[in-house]
C-alpha atoms as a PDB file:
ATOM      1  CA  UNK A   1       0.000   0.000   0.000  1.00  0.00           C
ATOM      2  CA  UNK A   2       1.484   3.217  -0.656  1.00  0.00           C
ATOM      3  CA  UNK A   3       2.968   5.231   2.105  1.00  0.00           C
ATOM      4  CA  UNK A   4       0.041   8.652   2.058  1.00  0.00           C
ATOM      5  CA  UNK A   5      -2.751   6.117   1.635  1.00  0.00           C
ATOM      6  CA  UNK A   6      -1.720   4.226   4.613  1.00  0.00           C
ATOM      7  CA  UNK A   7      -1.432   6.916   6.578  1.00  0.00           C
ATOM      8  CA  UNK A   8      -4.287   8.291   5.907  1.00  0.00           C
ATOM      9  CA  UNK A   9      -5.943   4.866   6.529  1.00  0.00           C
ATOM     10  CA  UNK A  10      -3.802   4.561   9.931  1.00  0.00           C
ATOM     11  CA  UNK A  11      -4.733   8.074  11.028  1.00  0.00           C
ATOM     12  CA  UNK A  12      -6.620   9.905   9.001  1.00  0.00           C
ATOM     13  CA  UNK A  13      -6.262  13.154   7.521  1.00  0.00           C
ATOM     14  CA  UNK A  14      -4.357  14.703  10.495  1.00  0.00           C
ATOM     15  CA  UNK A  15      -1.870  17.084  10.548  1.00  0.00           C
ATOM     16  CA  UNK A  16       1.764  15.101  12.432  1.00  0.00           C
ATOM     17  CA  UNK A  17       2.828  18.180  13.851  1.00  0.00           C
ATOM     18  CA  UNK A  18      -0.078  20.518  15.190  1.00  0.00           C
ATOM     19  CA  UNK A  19      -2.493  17.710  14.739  1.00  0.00           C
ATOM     20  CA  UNK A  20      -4.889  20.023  12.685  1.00  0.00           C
ATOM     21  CA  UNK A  21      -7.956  18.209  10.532  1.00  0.00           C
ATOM     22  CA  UNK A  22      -7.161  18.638   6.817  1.00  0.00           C
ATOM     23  CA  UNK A  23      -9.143  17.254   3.762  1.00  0.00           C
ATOM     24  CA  UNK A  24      -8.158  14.434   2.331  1.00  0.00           C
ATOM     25  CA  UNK A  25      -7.104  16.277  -1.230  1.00  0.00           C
ATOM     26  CA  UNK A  26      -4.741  18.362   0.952  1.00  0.00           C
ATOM     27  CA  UNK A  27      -3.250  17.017   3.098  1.00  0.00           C
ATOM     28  CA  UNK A  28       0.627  16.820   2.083  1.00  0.00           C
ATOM     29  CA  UNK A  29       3.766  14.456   2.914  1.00  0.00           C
ATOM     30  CA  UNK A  30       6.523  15.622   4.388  1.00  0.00           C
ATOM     31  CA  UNK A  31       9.631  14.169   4.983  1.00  0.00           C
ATOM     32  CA  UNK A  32      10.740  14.410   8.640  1.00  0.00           C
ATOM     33  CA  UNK A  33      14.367  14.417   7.353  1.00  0.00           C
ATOM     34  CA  UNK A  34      15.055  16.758   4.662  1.00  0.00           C
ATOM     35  CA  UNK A  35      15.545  14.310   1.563  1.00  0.00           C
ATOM     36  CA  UNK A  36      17.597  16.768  -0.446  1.00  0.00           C
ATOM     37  CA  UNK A  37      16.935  14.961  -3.797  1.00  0.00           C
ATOM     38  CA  UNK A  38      18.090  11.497  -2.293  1.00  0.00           C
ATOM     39  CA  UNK A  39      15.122   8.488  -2.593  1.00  0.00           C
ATOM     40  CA  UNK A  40      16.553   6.559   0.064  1.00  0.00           C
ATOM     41  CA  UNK A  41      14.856   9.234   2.679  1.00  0.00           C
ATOM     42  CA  UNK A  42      11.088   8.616   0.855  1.00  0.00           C
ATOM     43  CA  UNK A  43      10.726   5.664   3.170  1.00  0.00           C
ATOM     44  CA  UNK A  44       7.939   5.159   5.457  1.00  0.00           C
ATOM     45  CA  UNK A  45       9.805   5.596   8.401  1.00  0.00           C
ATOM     46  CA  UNK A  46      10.649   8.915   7.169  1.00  0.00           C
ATOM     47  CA  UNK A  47       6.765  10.449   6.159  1.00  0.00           C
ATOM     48  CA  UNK A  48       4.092  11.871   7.952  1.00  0.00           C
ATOM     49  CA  UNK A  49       0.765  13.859   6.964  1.00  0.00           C
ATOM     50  CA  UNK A  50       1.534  17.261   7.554  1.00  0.00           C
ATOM     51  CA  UNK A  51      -1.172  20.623   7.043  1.00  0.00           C
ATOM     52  CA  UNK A  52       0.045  22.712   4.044  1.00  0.00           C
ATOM     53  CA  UNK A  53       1.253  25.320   6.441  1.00  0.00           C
ATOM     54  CA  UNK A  54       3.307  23.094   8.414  1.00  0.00           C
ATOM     55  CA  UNK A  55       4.850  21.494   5.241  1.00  0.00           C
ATOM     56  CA  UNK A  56       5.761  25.242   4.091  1.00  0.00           C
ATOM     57  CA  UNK A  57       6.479  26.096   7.950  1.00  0.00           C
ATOM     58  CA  UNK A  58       9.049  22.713   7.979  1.00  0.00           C
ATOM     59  CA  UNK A  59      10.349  23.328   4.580  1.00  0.00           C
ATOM     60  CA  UNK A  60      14.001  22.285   4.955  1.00  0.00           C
ATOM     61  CA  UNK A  61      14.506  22.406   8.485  1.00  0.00           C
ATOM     62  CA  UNK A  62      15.782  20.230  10.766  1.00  0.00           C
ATOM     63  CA  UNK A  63      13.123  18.349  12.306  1.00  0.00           C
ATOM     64  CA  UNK A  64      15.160  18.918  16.086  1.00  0.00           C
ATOM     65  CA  UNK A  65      15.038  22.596  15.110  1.00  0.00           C
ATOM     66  CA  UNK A  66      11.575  22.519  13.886  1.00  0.00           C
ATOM     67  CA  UNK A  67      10.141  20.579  17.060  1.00  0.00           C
ATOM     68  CA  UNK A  68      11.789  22.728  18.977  1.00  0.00           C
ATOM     69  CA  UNK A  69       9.902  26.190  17.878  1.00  0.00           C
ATOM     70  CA  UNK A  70       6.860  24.891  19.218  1.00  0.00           C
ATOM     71  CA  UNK A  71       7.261  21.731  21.839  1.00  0.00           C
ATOM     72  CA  UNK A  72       3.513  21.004  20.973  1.00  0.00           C
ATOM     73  CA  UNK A  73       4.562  19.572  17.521  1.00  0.00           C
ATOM     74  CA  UNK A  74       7.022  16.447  19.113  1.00  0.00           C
ATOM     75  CA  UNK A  75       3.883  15.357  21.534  1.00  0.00           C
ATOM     76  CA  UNK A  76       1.895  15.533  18.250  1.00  0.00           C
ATOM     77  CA  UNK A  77       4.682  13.396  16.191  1.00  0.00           C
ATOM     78  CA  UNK A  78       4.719  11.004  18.624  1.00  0.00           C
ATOM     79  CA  UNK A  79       0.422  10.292  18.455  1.00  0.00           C
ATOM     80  CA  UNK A  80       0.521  10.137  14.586  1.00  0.00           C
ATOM     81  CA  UNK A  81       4.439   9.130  14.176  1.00  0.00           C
ATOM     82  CA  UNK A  82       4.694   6.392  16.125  1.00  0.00           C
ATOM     83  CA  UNK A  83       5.693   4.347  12.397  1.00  0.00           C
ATOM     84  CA  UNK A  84       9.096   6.951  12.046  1.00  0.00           C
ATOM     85  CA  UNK A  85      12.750   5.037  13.473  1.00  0.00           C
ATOM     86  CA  UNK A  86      13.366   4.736  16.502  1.00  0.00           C
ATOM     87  CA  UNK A  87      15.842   8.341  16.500  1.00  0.00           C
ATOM     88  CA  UNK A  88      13.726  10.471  15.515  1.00  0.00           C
ATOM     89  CA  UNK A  89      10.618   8.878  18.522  1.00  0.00           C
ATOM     90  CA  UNK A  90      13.393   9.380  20.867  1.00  0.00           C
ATOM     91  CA  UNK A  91      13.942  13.050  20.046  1.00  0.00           C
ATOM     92  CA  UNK A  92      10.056  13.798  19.953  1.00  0.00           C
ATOM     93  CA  UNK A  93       9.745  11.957  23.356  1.00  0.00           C
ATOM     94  CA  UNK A  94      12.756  13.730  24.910  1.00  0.00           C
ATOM     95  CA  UNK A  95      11.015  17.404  23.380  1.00  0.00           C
ATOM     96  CA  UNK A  96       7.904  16.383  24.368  1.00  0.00           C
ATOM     97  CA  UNK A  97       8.054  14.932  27.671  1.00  0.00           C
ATOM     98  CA  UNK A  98       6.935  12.505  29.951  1.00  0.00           C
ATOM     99  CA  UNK A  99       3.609  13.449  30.598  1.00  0.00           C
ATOM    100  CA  UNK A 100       3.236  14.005  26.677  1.00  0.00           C
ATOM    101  CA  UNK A 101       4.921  10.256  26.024  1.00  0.00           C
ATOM    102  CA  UNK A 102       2.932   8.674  28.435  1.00  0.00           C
ATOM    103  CA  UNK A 103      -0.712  10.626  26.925  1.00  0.00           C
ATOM    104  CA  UNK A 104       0.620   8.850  22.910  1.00  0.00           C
ATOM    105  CA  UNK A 105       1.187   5.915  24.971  1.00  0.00           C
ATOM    106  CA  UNK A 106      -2.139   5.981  26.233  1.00  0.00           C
ATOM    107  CA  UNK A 107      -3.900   6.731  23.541  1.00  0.00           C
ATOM    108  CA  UNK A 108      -1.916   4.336  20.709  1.00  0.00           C
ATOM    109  CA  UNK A 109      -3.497   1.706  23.073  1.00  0.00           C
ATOM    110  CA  UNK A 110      -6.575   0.232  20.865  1.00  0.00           C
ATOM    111  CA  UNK A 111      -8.193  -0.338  24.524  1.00  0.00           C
ATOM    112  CA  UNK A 112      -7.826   2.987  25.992  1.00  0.00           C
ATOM    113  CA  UNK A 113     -11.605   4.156  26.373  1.00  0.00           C
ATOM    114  CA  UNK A 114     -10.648   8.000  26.856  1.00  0.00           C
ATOM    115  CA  UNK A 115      -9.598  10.412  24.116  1.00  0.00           C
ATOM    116  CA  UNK A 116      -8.286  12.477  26.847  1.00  0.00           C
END
């Protein structure tokens, strides 16, 4: 299955980083390290859904640099980028938190009954 359409079928059309609702015919990919022209960062441990204005927002940056603008965006990354390798979880987790780690935790559990 290819990567967006999984996504979308894992999470829907959410937003990775500010975890924003976006139509399906909008929402973008993004590559959570800059590919710079090289395929071998188009894998599926390397995408997320992101909202237009986070994809323009994110452009190039580093995604340490980018998380760390807002600290909202690494507790979002790690609800709806829990598929990304295991560096890049680490350094949302460390961003984000305990309390933030524990809530994606919580609610990647298929029998958690809260949305919080």
């Amino acid at each position: 299955m290819e990567t967006r359409e999984w996504l979308l079928k894992t999470h829907g059309p959410v937003c990775a980083y500010c975890e924003r609702k976006v139509r399906r015919d909008r929402i973008t990919l993004d590559h959570v390290t800059p590919r710079k022209g090289k395929t071998a960062y188009d894998r599926r441990d390397n995408l997320v859904l992101a909202c237009p204005a986070c994809n323009i927002d994110k452009a190039d940056k580093q995604f340490l640099t980018f998380l760390l603008a807002r600290k909202s965006r690494a507790a979002a990354v790690l609800r709806y980028g829990a598929h990304l390798s295991a560096m890049l979880i680490k350094l949302a987790s460390e961003i984000a938190g305990p309390e933030a780690t524990a809530r994606a935790a919580r609610l990647a559990d298929p029998d958690y009954p809260y949305l919080d």
